[in-house]
Structure formats: C-alpha cells, structure tokens
PDB file of N, CA and C in Angstrom:
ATOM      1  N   UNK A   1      31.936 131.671 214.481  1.00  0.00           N
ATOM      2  CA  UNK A   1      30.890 132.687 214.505  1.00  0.00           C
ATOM      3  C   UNK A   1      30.665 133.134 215.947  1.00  0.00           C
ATOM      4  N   UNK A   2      30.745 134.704 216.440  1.00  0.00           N
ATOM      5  CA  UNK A   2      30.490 135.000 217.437  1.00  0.00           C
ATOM      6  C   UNK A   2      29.112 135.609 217.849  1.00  0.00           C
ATOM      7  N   UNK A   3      28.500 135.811 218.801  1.00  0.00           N
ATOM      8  CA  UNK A   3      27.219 136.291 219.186  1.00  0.00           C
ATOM      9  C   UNK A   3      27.267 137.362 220.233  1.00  0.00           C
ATOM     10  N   UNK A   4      27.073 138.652 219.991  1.00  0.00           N
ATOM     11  CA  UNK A   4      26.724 139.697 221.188  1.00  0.00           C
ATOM     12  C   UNK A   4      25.218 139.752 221.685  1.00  0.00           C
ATOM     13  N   UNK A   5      25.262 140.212 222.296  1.00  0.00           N
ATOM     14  CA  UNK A   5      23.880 140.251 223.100  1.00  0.00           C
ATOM     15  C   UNK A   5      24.027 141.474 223.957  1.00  0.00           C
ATOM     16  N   UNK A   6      23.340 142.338 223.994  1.00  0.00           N
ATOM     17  CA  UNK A   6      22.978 143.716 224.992  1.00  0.00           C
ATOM     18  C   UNK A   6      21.821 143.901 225.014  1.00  0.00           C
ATOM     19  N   UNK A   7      21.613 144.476 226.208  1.00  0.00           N
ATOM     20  CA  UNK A   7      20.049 145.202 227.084  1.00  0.00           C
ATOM     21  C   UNK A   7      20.874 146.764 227.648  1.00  0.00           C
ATOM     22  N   UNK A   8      19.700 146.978 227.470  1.00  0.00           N
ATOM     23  CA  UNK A   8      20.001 148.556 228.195  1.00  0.00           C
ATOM     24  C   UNK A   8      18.313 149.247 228.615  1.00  0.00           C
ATOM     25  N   UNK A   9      18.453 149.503 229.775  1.00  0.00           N
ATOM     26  CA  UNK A   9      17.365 150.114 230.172  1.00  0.00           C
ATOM     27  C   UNK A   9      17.469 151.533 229.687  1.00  0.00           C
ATOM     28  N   UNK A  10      16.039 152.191 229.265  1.00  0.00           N
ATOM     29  CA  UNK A  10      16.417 153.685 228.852  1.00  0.00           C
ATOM     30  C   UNK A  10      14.784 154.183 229.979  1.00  0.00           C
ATOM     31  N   UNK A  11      14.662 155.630 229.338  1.00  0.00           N
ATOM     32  CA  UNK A  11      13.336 156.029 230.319  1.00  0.00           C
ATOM     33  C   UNK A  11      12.847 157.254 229.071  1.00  0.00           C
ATOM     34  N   UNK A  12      13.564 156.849 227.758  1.00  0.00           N
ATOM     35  CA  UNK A  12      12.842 157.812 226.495  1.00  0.00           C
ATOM     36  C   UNK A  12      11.862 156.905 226.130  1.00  0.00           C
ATOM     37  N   UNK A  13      11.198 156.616 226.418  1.00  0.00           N
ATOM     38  CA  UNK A  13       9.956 155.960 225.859  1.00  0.00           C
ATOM     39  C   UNK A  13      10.293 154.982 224.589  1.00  0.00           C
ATOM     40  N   UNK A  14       9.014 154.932 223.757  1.00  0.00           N
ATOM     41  CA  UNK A  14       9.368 154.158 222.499  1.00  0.00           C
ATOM     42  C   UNK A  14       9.527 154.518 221.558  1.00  0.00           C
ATOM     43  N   UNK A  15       8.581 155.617 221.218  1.00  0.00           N
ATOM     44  CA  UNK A  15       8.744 156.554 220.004  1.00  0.00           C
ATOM     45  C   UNK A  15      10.525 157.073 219.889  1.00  0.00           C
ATOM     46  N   UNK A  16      11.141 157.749 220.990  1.00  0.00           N
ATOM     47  CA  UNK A  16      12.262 158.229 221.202  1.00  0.00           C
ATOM     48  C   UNK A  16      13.258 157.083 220.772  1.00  0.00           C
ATOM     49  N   UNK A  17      13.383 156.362 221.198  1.00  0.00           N
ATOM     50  CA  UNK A  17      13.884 155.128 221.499  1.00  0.00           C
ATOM     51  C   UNK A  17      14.014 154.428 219.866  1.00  0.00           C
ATOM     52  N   UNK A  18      12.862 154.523 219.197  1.00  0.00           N
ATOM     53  CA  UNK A  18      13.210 153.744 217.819  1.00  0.00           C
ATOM     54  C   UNK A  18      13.579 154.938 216.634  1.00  0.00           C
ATOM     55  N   UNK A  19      13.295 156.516 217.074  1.00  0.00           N
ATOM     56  CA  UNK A  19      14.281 157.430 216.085  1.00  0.00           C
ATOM     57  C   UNK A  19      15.712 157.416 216.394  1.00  0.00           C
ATOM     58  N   UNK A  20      16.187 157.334 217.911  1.00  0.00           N
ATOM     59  CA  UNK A  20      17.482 156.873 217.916  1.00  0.00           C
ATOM     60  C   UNK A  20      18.120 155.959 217.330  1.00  0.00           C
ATOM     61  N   UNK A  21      17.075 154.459 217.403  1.00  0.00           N
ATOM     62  CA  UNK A  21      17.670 153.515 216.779  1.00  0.00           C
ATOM     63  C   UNK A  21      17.710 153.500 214.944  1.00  0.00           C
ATOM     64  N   UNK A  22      16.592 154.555 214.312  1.00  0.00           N
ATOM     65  CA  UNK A  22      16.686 154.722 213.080  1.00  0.00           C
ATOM     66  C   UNK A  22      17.960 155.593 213.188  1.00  0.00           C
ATOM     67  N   UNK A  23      18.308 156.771 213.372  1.00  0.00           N
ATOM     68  CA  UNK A  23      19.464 157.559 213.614  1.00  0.00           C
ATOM     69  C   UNK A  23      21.017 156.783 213.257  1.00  0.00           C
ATOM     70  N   UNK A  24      21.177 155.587 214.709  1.00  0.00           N
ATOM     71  CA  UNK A  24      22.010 154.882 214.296  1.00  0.00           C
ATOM     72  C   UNK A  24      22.119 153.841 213.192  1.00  0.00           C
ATOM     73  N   UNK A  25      20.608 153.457 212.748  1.00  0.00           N
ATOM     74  CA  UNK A  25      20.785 152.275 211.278  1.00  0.00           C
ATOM     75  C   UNK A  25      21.031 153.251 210.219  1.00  0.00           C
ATOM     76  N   UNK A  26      21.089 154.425 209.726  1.00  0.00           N
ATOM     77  CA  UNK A  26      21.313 155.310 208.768  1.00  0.00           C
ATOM     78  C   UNK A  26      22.475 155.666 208.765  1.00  0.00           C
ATOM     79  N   UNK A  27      23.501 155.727 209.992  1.00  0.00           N
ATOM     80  CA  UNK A  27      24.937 156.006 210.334  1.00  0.00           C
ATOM     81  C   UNK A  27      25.683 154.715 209.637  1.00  0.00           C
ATOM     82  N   UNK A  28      25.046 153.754 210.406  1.00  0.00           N
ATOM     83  CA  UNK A  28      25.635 152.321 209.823  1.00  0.00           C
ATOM     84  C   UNK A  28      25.489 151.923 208.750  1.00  0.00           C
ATOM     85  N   UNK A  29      24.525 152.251 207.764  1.00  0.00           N
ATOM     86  CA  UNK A  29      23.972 152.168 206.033  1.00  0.00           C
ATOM     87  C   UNK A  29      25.293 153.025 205.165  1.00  0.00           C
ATOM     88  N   UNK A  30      25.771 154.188 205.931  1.00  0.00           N
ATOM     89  CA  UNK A  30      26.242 155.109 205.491  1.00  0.00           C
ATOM     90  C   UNK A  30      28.255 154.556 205.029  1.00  0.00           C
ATOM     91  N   UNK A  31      28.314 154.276 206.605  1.00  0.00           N
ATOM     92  CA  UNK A  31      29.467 153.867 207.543  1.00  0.00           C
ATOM     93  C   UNK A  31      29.885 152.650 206.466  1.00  0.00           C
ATOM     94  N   UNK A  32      29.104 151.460 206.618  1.00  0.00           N
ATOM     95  CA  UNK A  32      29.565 149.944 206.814  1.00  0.00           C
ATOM     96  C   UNK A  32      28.396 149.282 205.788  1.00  0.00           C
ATOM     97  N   UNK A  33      28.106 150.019 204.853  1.00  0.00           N
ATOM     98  CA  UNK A  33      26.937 149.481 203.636  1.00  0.00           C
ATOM     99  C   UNK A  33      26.115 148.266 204.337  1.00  0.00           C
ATOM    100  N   UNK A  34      25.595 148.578 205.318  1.00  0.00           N
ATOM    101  CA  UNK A  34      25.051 147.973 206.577  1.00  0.00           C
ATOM    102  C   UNK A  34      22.980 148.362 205.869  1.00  0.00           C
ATOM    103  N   UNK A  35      22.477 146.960 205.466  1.00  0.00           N
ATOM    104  CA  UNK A  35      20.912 147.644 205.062  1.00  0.00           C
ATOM    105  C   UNK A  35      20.306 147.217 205.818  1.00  0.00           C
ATOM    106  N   UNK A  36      19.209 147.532 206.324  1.00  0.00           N
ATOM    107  CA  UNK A  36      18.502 147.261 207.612  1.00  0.00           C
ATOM    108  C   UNK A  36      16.603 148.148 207.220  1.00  0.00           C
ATOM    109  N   UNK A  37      15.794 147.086 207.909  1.00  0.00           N
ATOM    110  CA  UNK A  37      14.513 147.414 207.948  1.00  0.00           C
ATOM    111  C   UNK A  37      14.067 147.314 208.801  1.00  0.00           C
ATOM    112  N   UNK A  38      12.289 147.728 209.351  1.00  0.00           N
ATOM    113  CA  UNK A  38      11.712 147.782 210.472  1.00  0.00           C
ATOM    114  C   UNK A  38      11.085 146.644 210.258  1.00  0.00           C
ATOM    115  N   UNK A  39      10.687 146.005 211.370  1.00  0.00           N
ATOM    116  CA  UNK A  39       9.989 144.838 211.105  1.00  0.00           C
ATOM    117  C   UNK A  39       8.803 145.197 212.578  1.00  0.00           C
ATOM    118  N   UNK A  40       7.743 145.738 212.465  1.00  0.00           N
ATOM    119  CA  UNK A  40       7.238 146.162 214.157  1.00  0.00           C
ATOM    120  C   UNK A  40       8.251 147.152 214.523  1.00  0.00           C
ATOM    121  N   UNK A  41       8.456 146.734 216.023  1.00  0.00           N
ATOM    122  CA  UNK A  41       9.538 147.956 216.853  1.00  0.00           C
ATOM    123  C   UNK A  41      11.022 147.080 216.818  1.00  0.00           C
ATOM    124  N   UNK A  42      10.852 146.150 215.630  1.00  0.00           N
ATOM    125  CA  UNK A  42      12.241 145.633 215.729  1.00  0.00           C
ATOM    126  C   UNK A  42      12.944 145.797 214.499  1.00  0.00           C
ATOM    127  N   UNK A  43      14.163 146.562 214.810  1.00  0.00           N
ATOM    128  CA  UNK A  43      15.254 147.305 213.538  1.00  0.00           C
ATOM    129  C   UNK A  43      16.252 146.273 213.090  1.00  0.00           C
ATOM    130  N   UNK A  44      15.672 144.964 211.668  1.00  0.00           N
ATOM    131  CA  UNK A  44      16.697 144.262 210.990  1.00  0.00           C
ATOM    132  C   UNK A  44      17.661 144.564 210.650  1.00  0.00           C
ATOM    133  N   UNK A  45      19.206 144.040 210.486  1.00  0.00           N
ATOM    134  CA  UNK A  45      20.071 144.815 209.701  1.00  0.00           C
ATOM    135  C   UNK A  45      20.894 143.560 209.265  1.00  0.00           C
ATOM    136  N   UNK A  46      21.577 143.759 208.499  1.00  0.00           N
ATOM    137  CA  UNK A  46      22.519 142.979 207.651  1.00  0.00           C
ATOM    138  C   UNK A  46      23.428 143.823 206.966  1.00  0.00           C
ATOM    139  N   UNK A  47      24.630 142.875 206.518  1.00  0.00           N
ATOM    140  CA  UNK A  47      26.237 143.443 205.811  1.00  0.00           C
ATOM    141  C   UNK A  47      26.844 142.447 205.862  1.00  0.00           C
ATOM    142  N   UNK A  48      27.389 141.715 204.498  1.00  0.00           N
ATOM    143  CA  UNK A  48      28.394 140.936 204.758  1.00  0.00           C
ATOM    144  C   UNK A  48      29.188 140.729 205.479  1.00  0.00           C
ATOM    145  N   UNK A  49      29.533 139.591 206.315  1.00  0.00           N
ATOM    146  CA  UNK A  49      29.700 139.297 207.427  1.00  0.00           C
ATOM    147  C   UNK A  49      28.896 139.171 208.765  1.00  0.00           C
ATOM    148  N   UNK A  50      27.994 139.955 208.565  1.00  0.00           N
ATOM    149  CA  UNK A  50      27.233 140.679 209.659  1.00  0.00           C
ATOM    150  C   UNK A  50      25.841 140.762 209.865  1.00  0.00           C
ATOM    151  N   UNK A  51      24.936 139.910 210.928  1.00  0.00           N
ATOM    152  CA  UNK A  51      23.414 140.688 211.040  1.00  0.00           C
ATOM    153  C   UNK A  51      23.039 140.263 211.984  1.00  0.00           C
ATOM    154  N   UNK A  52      21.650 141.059 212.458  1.00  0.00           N
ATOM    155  CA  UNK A  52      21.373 141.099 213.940  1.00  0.00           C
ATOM    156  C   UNK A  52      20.240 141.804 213.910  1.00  0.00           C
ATOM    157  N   UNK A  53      19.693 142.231 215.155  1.00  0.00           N
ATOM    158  CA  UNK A  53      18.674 143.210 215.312  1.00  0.00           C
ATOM    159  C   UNK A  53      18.573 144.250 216.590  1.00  0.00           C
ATOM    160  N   UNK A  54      17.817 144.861 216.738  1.00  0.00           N
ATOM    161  CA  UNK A  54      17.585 146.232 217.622  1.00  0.00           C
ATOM    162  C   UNK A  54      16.131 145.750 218.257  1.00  0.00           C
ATOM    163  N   UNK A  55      16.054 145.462 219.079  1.00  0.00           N
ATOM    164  CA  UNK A  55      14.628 145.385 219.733  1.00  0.00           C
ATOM    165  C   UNK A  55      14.111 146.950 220.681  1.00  0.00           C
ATOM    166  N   UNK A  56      13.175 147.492 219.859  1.00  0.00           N
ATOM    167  CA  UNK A  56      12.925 148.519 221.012  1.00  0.00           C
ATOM    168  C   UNK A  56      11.705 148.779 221.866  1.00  0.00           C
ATOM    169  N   UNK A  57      12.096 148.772 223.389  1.00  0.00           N
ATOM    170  CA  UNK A  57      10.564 148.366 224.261  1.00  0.00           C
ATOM    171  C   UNK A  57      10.703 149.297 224.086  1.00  0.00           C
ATOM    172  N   UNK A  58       9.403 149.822 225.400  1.00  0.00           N
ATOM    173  CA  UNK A  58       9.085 151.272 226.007  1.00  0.00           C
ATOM    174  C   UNK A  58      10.005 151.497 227.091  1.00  0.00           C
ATOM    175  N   UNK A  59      10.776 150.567 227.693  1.00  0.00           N
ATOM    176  CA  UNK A  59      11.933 150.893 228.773  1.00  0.00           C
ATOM    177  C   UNK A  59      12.968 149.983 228.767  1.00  0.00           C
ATOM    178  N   UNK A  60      13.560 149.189 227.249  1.00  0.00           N
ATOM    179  CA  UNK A  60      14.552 148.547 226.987  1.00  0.00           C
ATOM    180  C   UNK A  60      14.839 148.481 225.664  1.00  0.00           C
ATOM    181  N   UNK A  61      16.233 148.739 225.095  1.00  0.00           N
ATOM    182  CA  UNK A  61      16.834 148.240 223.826  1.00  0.00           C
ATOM    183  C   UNK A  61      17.442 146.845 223.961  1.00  0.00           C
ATOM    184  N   UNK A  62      17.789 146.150 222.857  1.00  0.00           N
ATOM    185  CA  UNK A  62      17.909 144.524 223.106  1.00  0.00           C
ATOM    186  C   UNK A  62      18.924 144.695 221.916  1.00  0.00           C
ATOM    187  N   UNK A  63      19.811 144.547 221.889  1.00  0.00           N
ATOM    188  CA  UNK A  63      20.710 144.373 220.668  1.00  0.00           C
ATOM    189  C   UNK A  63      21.202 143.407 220.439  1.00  0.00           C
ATOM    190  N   UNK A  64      21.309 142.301 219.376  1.00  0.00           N
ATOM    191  CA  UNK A  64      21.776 140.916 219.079  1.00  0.00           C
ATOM    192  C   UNK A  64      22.034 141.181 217.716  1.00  0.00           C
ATOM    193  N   UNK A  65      23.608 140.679 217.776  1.00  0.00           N
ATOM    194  CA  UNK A  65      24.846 140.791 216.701  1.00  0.00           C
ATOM    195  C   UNK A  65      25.316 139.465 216.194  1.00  0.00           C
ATOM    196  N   UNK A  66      25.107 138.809 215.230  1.00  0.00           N
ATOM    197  CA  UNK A  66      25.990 137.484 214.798  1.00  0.00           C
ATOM    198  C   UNK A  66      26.783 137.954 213.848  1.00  0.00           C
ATOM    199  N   UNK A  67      28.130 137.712 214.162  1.00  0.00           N
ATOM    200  CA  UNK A  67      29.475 137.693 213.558  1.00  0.00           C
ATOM    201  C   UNK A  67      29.705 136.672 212.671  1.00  0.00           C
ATOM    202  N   UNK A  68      30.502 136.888 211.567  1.00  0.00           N
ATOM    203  CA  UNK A  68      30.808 135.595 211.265  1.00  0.00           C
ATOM    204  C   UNK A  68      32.296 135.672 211.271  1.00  0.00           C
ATOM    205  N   UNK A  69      32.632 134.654 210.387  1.00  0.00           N
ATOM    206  CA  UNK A  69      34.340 133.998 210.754  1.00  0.00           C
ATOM    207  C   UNK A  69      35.363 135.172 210.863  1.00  0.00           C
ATOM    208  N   UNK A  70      35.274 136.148 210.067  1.00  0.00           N
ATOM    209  CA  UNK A  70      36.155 137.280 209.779  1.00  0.00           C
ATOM    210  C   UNK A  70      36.110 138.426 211.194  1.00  0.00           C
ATOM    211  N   UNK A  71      35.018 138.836 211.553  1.00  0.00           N
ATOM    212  CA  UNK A  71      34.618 139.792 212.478  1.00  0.00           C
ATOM    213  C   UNK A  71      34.983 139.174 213.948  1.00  0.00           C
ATOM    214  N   UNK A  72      34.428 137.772 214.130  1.00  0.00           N
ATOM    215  CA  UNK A  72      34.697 136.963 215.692  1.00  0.00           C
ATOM    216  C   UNK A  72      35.669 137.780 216.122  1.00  0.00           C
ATOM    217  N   UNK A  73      36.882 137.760 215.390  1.00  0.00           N
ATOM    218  CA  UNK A  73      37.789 138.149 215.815  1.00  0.00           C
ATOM    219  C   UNK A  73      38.100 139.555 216.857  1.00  0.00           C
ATOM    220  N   UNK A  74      36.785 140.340 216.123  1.00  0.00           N
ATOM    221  CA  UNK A  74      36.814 141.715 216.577  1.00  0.00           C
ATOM    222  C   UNK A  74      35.418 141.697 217.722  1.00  0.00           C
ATOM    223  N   UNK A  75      35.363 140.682 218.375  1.00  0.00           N
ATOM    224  CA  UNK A  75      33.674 140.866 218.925  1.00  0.00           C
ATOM    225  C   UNK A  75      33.892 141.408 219.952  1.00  0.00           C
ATOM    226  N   UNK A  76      35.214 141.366 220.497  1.00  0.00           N
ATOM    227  CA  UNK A  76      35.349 142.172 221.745  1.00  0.00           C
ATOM    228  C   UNK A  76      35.154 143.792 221.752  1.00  0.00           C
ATOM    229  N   UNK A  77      35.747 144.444 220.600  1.00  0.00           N
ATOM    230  CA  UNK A  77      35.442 146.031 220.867  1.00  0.00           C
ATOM    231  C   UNK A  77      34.354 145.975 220.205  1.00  0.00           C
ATOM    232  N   UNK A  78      33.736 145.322 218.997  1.00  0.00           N
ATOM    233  CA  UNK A  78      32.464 145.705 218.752  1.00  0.00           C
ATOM    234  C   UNK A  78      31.380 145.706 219.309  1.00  0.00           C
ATOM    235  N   UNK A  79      31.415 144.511 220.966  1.00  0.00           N
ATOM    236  CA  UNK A  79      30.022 144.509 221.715  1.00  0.00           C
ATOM    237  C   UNK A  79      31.156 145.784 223.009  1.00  0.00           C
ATOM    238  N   UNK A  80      32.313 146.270 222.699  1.00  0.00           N
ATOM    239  CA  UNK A  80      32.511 147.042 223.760  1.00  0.00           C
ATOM    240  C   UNK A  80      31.630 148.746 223.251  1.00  0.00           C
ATOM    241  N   UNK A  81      31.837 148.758 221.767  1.00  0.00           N
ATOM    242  CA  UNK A  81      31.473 149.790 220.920  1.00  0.00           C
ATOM    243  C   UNK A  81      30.022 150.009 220.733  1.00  0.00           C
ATOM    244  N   UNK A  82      28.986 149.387 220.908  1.00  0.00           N
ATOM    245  CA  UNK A  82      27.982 148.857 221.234  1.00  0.00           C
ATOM    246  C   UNK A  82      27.299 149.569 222.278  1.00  0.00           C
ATOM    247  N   UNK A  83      27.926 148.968 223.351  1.00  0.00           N
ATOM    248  CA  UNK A  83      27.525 149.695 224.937  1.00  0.00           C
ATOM    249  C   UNK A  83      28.109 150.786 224.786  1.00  0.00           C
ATOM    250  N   UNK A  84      29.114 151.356 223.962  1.00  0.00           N
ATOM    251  CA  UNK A  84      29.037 152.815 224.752  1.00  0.00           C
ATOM    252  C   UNK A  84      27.703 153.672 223.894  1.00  0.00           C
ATOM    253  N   UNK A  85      27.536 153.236 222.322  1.00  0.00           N
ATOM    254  CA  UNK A  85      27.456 154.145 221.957  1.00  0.00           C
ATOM    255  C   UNK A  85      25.327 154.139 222.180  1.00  0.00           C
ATOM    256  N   UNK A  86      24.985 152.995 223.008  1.00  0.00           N
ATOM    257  CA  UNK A  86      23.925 152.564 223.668  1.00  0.00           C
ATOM    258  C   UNK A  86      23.877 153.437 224.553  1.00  0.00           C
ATOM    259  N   UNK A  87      24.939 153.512 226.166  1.00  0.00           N
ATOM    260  CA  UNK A  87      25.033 154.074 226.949  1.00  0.00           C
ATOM    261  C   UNK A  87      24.886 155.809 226.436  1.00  0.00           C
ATOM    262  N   UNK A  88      25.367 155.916 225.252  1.00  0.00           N
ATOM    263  CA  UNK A  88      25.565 157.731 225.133  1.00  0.00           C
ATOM    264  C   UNK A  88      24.144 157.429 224.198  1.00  0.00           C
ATOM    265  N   UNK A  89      23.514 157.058 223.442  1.00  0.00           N
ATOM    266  CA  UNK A  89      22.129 157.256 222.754  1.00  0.00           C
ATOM    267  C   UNK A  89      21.021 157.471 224.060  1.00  0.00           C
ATOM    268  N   UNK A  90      20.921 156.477 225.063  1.00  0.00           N
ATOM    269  CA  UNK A  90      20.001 156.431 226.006  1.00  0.00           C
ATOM    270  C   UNK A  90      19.520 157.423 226.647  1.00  0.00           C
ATOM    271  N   UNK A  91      20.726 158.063 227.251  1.00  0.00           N
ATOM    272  CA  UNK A  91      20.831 159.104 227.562  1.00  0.00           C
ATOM    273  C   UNK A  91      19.318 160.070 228.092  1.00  0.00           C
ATOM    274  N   UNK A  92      19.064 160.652 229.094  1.00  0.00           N
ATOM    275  CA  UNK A  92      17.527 161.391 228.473  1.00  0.00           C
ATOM    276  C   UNK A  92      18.225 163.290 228.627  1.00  0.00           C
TER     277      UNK A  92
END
C-alpha cells in the first residue's frame, strides 16, 4: 500500500478553493467511478482500490491518497498527476 501526500499554497481563498476542489471530485466521479463527500472544508473520496481526502484552507490544499496493492505500482505518476493538475487548478 502506497501513500501520497501534497500541499500547495494557493491565494484563491476558500470559497474558490473548495469549487475547484468540487470541480475536480465530479471529473473523478465521472472519470474513475470515484464517490466522494464533504465532510466541513474537507472533500472525502473513495474507489476501489483507492481513498483519500482534499483538505481546503484559506491559503492551502492538502491532498492525501492511499493506494492499495494494485495502484502502488502507479504512485509515481499519480502523485506526479496530482501536482500538476494542483499546480494548474491554483492558479489565480
């Protein structure tokens, strides 16, 4: 079982910050039958194989991914896939 972990500083506030992160849990529902809820400002998600969460401050996203046996394999482009698509959401 593998574990990602990302931070990313942003400067869209929070409101901004958790429609992006709804944006991307609706891509991923769509994508990867990926279901996911709000819990506070923190975005649950799950998919066989797969779950983690979205933490969203007012000037940080927190992303934590547990893999299991099948995916490990792939944890390298998925926490590379991750940061970019963090780096291009942040964005202001």
């Amino acid at each position: 079982m593998a574990r990602i972990d990302v931070q990313r500083p942003h400067s869209l506030g929070r409101e901004v910050a958790r429609e992006k992160a709804e944006q991307l849990a609706e891509r991923l529902a769509r994508e990867y039958a990926v279901r996911y809820s709000w819990n506070g400002d923190t975005l649950e998600f799950k998919r066989s194989g797969a779950d983690g969460r979205i933490e969203v401050g007012e000037d940080r996203v927190h992303v934590q991914l547990n893999l299991g046996l099948l995916l490990s394999a792939m944890s390298g482009s998925i926490k590379r896939e991750i940061e970019d698509v963090l780096d291009r959401s942040l964005k202001v």
